[in-house]
ModelCIF file with pLDDT and N, C-alpha, C, O atoms, coordinates in Angstrom:
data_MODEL
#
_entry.id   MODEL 
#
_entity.id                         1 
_entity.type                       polymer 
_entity.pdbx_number_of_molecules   1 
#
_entity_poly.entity_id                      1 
_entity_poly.type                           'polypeptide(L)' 
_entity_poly.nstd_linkage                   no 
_entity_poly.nstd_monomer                   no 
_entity_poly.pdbx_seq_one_letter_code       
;(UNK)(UNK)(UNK)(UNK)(UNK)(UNK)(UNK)(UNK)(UNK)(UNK)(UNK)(UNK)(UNK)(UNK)(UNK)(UNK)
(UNK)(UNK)(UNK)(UNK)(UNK)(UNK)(UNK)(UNK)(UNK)(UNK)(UNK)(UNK)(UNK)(UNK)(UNK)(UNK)
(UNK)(UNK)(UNK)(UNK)(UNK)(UNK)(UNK)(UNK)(UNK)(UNK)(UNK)(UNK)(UNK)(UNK)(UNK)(UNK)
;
_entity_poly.pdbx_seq_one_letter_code_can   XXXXXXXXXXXXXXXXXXXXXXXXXXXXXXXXXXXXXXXXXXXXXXXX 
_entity_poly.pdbx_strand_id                 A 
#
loop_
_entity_poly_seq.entity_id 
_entity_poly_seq.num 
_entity_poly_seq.mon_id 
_entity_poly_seq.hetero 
1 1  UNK n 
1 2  UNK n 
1 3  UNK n 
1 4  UNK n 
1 5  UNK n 
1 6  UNK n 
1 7  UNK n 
1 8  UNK n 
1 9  UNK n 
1 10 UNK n 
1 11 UNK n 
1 12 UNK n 
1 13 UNK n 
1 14 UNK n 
1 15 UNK n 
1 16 UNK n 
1 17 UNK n 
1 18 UNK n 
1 19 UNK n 
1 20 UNK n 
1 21 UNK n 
1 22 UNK n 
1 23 UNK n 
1 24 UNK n 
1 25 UNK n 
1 26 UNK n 
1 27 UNK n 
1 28 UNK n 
1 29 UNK n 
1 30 UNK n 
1 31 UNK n 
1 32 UNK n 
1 33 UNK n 
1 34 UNK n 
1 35 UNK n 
1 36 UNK n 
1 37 UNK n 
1 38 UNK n 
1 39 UNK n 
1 40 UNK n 
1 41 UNK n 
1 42 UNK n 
1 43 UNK n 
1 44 UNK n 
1 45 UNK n 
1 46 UNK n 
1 47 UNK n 
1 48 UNK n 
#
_struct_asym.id          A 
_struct_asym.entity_id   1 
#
loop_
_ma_qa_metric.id 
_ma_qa_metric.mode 
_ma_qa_metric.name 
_ma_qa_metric.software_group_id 
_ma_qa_metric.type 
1 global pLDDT . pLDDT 
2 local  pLDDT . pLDDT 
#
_ma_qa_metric_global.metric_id      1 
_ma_qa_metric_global.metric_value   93.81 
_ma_qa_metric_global.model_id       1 
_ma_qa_metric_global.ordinal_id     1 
#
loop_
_ma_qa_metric_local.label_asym_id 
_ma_qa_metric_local.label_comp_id 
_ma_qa_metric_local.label_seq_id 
_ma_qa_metric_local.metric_id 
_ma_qa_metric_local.metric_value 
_ma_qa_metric_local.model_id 
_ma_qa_metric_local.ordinal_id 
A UNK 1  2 91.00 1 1  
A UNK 2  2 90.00 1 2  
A UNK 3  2 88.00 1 3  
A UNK 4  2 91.00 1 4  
A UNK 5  2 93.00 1 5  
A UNK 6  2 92.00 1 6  
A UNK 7  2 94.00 1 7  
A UNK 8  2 94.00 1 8  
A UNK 9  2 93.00 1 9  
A UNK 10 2 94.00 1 10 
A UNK 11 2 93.00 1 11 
A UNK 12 2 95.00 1 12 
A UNK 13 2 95.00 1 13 
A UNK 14 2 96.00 1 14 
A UNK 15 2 96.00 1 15 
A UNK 16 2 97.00 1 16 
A UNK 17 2 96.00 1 17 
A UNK 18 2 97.00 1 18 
A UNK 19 2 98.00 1 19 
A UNK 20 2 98.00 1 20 
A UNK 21 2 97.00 1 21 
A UNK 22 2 96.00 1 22 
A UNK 23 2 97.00 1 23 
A UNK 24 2 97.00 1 24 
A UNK 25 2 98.00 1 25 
A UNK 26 2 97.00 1 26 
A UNK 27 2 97.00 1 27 
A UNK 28 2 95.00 1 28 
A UNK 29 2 93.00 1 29 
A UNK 30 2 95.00 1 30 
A UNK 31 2 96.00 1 31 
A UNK 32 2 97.00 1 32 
A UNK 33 2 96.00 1 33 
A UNK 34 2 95.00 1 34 
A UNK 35 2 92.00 1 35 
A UNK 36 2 92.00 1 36 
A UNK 37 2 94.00 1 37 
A UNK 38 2 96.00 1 38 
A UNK 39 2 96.00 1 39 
A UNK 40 2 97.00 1 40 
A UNK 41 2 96.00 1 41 
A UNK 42 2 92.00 1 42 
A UNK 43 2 91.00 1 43 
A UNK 44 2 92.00 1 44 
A UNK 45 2 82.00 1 45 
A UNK 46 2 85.00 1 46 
A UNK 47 2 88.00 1 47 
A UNK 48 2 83.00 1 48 
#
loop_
_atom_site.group_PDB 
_atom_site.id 
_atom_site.type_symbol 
_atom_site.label_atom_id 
_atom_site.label_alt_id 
_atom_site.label_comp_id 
_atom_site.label_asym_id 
_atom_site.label_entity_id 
_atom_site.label_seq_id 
_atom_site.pdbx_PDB_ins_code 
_atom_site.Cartn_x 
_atom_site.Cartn_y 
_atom_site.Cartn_z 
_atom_site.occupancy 
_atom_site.B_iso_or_equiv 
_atom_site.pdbx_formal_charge 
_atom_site.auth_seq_id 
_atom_site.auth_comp_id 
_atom_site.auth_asym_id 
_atom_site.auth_atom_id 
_atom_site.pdbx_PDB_model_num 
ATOM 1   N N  . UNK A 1 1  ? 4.086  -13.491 -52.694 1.00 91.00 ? 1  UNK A N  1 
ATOM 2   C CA . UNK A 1 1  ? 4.628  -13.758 -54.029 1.00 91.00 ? 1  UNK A CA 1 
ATOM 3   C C  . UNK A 1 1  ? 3.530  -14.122 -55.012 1.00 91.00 ? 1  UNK A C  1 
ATOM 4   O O  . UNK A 1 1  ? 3.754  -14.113 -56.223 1.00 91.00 ? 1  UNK A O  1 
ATOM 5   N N  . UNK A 1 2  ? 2.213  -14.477 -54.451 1.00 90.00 ? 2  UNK A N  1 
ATOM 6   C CA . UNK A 1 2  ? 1.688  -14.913 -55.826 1.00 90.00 ? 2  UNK A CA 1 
ATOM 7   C C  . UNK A 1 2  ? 0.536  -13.713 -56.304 1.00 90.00 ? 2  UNK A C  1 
ATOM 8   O O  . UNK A 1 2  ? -0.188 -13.631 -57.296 1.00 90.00 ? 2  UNK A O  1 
ATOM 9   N N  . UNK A 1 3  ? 0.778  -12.608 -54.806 1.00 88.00 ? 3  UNK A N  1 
ATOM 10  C CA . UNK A 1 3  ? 0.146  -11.186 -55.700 1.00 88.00 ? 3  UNK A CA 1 
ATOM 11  C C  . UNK A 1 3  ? 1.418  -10.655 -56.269 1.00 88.00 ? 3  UNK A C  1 
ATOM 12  O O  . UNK A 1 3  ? 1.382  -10.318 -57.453 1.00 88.00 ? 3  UNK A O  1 
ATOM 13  N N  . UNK A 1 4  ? 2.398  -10.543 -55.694 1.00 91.00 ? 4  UNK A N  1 
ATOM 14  C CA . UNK A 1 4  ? 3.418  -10.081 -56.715 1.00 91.00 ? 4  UNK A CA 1 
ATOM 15  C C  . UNK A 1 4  ? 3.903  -10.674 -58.080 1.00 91.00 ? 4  UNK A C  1 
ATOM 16  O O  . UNK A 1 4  ? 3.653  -9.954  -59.046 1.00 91.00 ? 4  UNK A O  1 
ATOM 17  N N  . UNK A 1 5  ? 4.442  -11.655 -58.298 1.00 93.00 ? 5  UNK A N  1 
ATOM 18  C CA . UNK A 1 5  ? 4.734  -12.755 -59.054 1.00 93.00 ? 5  UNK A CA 1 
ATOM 19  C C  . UNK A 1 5  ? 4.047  -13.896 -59.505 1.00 93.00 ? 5  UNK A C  1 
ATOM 20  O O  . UNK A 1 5  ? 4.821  -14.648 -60.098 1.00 93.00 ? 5  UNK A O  1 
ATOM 21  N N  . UNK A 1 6  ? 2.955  -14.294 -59.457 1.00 92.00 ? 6  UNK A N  1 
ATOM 22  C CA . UNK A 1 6  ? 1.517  -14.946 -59.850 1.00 92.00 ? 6  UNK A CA 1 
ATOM 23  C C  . UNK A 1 6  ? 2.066  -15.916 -60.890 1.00 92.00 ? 6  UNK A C  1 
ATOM 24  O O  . UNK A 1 6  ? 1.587  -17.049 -60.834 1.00 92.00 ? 6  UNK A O  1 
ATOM 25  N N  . UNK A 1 7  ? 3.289  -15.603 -62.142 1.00 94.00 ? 7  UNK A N  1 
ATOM 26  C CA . UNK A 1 7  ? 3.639  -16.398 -62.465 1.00 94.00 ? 7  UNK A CA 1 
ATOM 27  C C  . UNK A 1 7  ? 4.436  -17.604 -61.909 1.00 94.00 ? 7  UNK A C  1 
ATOM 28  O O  . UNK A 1 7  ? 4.099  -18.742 -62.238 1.00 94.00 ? 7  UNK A O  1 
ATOM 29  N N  . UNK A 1 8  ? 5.387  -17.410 -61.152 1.00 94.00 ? 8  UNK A N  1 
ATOM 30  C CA . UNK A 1 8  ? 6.240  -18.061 -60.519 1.00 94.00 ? 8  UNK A CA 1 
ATOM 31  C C  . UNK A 1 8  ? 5.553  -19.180 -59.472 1.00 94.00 ? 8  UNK A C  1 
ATOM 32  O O  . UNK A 1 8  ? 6.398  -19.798 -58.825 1.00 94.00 ? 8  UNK A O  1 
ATOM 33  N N  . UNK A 1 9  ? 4.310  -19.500 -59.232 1.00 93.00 ? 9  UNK A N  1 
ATOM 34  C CA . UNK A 1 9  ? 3.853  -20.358 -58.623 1.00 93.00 ? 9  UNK A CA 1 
ATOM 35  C C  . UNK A 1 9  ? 4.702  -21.185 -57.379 1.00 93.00 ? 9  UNK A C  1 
ATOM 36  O O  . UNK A 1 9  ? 5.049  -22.361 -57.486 1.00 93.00 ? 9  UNK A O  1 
ATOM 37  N N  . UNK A 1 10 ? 4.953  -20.356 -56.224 1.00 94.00 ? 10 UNK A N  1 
ATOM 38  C CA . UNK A 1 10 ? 6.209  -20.104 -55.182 1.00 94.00 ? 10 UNK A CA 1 
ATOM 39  C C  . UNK A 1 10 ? 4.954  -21.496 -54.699 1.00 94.00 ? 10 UNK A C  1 
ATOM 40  O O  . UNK A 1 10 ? 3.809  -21.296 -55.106 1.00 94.00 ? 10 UNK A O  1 
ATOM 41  N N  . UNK A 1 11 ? 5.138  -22.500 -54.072 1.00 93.00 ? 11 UNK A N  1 
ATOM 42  C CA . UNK A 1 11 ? 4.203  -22.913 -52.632 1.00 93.00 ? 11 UNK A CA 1 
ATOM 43  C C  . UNK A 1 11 ? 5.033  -22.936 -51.105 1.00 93.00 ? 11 UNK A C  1 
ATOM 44  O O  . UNK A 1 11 ? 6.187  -23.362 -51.043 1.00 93.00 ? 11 UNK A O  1 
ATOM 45  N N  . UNK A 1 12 ? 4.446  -22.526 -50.131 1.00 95.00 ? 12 UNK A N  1 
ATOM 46  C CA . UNK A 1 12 ? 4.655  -22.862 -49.153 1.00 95.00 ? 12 UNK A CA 1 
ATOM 47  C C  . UNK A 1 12 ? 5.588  -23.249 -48.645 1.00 95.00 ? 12 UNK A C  1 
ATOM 48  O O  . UNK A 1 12 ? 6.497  -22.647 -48.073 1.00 95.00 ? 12 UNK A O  1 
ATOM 49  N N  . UNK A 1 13 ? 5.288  -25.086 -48.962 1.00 95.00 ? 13 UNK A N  1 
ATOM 50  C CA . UNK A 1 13 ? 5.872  -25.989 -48.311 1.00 95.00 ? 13 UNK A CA 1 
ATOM 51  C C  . UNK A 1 13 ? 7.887  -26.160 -48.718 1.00 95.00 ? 13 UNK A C  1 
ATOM 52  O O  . UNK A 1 13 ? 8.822  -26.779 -48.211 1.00 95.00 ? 13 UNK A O  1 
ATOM 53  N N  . UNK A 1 14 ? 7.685  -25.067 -50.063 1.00 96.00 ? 14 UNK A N  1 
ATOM 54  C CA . UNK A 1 14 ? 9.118  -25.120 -50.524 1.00 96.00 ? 14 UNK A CA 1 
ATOM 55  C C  . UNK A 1 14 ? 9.820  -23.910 -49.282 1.00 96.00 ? 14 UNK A C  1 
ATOM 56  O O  . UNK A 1 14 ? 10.839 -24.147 -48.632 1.00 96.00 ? 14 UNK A O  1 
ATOM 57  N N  . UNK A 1 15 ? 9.409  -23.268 -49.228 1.00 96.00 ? 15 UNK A N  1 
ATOM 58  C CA . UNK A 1 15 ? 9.777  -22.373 -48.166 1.00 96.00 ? 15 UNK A CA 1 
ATOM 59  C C  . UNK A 1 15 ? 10.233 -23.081 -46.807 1.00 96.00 ? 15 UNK A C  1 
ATOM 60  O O  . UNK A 1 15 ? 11.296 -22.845 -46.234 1.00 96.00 ? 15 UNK A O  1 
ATOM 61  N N  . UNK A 1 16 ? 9.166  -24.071 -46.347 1.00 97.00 ? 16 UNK A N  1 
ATOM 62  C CA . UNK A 1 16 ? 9.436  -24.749 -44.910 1.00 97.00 ? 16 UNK A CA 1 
ATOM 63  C C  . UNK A 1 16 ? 10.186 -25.853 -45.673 1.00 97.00 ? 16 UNK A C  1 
ATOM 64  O O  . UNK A 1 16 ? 10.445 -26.702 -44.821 1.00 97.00 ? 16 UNK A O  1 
ATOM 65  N N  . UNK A 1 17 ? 10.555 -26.165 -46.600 1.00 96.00 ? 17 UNK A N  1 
ATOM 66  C CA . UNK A 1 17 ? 11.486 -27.095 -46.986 1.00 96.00 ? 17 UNK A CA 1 
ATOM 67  C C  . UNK A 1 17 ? 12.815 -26.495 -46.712 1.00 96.00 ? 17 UNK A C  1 
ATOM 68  O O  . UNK A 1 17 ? 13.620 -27.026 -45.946 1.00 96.00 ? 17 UNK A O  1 
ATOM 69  N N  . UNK A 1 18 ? 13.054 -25.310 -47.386 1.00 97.00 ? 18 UNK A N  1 
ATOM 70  C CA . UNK A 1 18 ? 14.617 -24.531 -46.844 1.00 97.00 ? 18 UNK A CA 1 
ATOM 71  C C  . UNK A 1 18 ? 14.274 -24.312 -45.396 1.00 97.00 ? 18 UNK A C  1 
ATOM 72  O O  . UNK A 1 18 ? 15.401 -24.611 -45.002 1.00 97.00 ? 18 UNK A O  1 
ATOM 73  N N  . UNK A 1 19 ? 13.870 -24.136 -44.700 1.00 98.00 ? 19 UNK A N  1 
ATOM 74  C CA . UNK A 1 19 ? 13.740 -23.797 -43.088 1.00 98.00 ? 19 UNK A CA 1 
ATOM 75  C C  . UNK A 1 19 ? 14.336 -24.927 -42.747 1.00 98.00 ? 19 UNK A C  1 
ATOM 76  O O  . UNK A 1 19 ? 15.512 -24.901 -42.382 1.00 98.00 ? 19 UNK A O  1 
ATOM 77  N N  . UNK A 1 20 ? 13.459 -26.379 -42.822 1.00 98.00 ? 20 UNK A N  1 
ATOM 78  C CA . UNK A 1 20 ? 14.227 -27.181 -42.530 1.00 98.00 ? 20 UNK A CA 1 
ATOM 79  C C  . UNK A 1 20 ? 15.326 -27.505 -42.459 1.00 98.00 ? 20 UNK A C  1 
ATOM 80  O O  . UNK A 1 20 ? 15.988 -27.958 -41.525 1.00 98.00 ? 20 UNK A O  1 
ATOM 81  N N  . UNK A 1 21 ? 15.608 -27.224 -43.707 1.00 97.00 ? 21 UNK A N  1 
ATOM 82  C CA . UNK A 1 21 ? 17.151 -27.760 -43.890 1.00 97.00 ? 21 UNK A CA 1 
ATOM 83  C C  . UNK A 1 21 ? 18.159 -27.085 -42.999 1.00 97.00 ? 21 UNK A C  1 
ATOM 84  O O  . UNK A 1 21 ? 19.027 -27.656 -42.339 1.00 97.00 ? 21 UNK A O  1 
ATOM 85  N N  . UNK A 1 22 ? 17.942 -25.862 -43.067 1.00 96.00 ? 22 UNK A N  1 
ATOM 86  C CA . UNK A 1 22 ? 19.018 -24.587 -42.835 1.00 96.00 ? 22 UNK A CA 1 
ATOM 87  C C  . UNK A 1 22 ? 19.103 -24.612 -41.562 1.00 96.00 ? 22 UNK A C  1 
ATOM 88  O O  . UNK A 1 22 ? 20.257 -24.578 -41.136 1.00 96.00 ? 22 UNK A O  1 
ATOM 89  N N  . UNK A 1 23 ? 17.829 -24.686 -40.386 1.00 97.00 ? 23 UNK A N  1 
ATOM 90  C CA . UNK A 1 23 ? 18.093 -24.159 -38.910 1.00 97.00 ? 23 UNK A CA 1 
ATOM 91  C C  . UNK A 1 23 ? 16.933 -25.153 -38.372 1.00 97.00 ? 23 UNK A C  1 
ATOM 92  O O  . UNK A 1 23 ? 16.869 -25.160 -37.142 1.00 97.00 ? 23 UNK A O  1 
ATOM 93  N N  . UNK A 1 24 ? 16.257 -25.762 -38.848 1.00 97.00 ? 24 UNK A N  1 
ATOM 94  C CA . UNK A 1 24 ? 15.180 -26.579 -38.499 1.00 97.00 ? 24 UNK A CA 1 
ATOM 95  C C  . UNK A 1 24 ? 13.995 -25.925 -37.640 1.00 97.00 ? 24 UNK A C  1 
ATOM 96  O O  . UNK A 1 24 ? 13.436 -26.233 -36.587 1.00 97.00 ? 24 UNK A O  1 
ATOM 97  N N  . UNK A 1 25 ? 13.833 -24.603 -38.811 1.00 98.00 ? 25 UNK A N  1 
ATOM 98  C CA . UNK A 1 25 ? 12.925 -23.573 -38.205 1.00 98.00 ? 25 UNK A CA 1 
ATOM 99  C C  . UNK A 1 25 ? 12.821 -23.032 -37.191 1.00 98.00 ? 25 UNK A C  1 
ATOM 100 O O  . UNK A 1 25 ? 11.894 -23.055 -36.382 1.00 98.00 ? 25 UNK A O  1 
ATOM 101 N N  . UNK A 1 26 ? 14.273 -22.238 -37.169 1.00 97.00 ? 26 UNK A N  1 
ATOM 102 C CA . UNK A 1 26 ? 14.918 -21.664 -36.101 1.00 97.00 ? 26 UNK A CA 1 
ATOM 103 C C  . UNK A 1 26 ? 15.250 -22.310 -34.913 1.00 97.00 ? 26 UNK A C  1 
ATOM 104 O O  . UNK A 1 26 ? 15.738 -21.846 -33.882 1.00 97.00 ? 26 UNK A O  1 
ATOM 105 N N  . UNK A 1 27 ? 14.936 -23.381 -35.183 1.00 97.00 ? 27 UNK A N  1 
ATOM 106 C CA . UNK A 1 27 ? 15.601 -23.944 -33.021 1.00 97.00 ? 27 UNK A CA 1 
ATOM 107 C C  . UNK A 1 27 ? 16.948 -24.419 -33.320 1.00 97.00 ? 27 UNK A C  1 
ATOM 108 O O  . UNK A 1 27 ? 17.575 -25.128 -32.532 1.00 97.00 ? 27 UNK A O  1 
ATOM 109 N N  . UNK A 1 28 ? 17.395 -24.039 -34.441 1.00 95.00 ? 28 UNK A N  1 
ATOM 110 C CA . UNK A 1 28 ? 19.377 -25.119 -34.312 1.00 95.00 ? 28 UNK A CA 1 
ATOM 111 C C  . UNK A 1 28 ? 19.899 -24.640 -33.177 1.00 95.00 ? 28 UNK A C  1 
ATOM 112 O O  . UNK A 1 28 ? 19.767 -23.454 -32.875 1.00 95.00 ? 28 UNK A O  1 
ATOM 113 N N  . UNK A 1 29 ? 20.474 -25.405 -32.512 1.00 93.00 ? 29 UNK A N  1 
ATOM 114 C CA . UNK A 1 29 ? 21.386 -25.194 -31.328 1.00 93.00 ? 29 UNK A CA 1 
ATOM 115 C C  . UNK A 1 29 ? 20.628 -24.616 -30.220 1.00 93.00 ? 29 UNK A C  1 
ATOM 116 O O  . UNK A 1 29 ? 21.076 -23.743 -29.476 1.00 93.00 ? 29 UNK A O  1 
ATOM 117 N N  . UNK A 1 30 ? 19.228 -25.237 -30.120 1.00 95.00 ? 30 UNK A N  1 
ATOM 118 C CA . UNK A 1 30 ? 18.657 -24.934 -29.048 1.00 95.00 ? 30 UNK A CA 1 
ATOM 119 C C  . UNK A 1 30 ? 18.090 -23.644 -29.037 1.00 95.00 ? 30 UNK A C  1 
ATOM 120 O O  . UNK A 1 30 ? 18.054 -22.992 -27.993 1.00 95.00 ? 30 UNK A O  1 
ATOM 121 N N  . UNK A 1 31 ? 17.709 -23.278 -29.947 1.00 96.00 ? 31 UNK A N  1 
ATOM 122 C CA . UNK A 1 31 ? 17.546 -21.865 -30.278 1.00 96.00 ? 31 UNK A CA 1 
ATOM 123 C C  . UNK A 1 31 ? 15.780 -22.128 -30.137 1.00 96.00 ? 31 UNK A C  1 
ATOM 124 O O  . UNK A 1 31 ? 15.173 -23.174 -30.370 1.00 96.00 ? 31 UNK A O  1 
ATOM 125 N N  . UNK A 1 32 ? 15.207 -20.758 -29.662 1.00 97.00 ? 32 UNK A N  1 
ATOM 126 C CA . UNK A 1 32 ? 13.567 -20.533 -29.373 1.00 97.00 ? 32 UNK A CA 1 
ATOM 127 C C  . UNK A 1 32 ? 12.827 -19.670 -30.871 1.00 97.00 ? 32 UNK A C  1 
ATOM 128 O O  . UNK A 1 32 ? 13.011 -18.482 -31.140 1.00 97.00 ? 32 UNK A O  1 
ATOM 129 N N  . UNK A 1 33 ? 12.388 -20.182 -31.293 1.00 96.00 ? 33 UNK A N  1 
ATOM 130 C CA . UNK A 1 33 ? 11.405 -19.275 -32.200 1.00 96.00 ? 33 UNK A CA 1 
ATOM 131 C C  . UNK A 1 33 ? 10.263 -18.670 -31.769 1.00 96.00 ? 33 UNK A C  1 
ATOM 132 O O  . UNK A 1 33 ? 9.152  -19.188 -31.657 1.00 96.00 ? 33 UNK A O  1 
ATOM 133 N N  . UNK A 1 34 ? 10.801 -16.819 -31.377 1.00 95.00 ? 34 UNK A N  1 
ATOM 134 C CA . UNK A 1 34 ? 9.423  -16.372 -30.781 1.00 95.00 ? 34 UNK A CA 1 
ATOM 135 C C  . UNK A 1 34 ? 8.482  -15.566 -31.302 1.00 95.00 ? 34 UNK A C  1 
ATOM 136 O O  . UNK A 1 34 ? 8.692  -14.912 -32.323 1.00 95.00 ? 34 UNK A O  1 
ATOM 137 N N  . UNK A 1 35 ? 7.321  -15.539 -30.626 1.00 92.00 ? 35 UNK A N  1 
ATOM 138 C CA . UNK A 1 35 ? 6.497  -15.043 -31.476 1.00 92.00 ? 35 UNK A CA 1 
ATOM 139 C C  . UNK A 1 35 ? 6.662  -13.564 -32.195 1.00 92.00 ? 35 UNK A C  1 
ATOM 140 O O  . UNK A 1 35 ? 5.690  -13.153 -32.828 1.00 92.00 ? 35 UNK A O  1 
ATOM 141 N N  . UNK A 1 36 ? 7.667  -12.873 -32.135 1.00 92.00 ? 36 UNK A N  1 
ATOM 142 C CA . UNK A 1 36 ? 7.910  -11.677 -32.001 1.00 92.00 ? 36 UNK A CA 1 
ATOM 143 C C  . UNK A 1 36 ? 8.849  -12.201 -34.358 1.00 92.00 ? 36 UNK A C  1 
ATOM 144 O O  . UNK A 1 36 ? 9.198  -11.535 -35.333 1.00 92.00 ? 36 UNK A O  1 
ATOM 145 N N  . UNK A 1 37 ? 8.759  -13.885 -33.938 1.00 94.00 ? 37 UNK A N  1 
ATOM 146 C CA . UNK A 1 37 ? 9.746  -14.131 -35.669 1.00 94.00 ? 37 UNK A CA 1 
ATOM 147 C C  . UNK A 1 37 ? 11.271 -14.455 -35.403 1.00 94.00 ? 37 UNK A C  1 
ATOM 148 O O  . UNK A 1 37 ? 12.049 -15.013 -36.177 1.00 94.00 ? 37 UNK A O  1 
ATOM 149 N N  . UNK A 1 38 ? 11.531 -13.956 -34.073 1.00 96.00 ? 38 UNK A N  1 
ATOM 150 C CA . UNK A 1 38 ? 13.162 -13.929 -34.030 1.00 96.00 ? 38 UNK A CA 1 
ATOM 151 C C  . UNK A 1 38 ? 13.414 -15.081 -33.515 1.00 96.00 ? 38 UNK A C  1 
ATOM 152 O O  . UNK A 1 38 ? 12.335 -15.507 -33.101 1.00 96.00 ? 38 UNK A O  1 
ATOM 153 N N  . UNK A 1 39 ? 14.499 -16.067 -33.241 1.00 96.00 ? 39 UNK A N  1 
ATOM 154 C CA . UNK A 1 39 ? 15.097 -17.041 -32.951 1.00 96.00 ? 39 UNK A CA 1 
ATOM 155 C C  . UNK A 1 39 ? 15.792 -16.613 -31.562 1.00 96.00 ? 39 UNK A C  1 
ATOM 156 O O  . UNK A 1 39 ? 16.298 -15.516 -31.800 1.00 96.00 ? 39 UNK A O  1 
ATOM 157 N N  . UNK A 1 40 ? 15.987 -16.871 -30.568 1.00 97.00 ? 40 UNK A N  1 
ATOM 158 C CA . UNK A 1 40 ? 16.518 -16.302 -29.465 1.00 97.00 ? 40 UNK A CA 1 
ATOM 159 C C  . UNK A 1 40 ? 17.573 -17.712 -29.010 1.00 97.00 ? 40 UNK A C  1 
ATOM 160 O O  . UNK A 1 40 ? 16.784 -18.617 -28.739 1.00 97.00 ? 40 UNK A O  1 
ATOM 161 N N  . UNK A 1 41 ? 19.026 -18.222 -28.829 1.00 96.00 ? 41 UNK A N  1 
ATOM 162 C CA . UNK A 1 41 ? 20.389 -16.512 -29.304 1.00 96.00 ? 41 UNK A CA 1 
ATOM 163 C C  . UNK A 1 41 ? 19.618 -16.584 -30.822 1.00 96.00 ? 41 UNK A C  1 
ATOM 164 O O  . UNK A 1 41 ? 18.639 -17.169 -31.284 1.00 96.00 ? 41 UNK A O  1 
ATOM 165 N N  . UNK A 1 42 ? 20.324 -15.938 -31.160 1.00 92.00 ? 42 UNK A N  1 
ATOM 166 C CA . UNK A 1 42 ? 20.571 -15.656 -32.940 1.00 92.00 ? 42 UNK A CA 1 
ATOM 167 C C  . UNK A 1 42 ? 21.178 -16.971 -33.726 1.00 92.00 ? 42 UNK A C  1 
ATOM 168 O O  . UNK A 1 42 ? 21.933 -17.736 -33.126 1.00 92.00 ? 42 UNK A O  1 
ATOM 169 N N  . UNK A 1 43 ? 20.968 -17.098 -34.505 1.00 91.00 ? 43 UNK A N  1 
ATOM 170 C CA . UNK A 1 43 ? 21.562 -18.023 -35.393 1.00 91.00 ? 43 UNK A CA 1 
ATOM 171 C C  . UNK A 1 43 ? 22.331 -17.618 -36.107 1.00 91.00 ? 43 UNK A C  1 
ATOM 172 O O  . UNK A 1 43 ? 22.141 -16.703 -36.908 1.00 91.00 ? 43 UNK A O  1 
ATOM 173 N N  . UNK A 1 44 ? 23.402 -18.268 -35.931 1.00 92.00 ? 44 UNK A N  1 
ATOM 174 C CA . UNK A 1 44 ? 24.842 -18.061 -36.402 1.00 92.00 ? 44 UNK A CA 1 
ATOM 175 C C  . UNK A 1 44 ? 25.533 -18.929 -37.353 1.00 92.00 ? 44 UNK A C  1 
ATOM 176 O O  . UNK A 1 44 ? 25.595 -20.049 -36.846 1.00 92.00 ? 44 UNK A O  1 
ATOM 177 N N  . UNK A 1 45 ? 26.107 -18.908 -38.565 1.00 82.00 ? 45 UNK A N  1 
ATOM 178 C CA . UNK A 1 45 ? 26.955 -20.270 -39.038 1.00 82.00 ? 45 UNK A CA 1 
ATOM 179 C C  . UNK A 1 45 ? 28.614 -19.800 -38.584 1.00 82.00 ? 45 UNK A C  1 
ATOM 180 O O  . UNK A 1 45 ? 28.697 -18.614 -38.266 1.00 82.00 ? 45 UNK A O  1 
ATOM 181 N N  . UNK A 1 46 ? 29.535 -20.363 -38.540 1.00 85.00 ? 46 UNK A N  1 
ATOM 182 C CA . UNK A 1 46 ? 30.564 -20.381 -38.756 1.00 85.00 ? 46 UNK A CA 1 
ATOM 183 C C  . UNK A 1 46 ? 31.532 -19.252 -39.243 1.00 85.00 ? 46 UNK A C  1 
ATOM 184 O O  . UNK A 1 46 ? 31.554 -19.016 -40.451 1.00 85.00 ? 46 UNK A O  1 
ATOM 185 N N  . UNK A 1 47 ? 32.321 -18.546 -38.411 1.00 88.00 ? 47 UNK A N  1 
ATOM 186 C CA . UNK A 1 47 ? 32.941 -17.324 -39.286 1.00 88.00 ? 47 UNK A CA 1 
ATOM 187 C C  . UNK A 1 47 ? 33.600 -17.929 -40.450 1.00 88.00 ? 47 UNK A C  1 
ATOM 188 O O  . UNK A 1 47 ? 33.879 -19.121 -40.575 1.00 88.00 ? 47 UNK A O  1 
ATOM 189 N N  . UNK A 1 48 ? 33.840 -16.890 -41.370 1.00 83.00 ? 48 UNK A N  1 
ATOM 190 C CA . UNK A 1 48 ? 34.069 -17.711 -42.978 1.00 83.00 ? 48 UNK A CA 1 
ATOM 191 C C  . UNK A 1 48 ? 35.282 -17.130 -42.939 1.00 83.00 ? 48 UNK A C  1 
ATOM 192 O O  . UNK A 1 48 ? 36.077 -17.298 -43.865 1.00 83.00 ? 48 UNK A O  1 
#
């Protein structure tokens, strides 16, 4: 984003700020973050 968008001054840590929140960087519910990026099961919320 900041070669694309250079204005928007995106950092980082706002990024691992939503991670946190959302899945706690992929391990919710016991979940593996592998090196491959994927979360192993899948992360799922709630059918709506």
């Amino acid at each position: 984003l900041g070669a694309e968008a250079p204005e928007c001054g995106l950092g980082w840590n706002t990024l691992a700020g939503l991670g946190a929140i959302e899945s706690d960087h992929g391990r919710h519910g016991g979940s593996v973050l592998g090196e491959d990026g994927f979360p192993a099961p899948a992360i799922r919320g709630p059918a709506l």
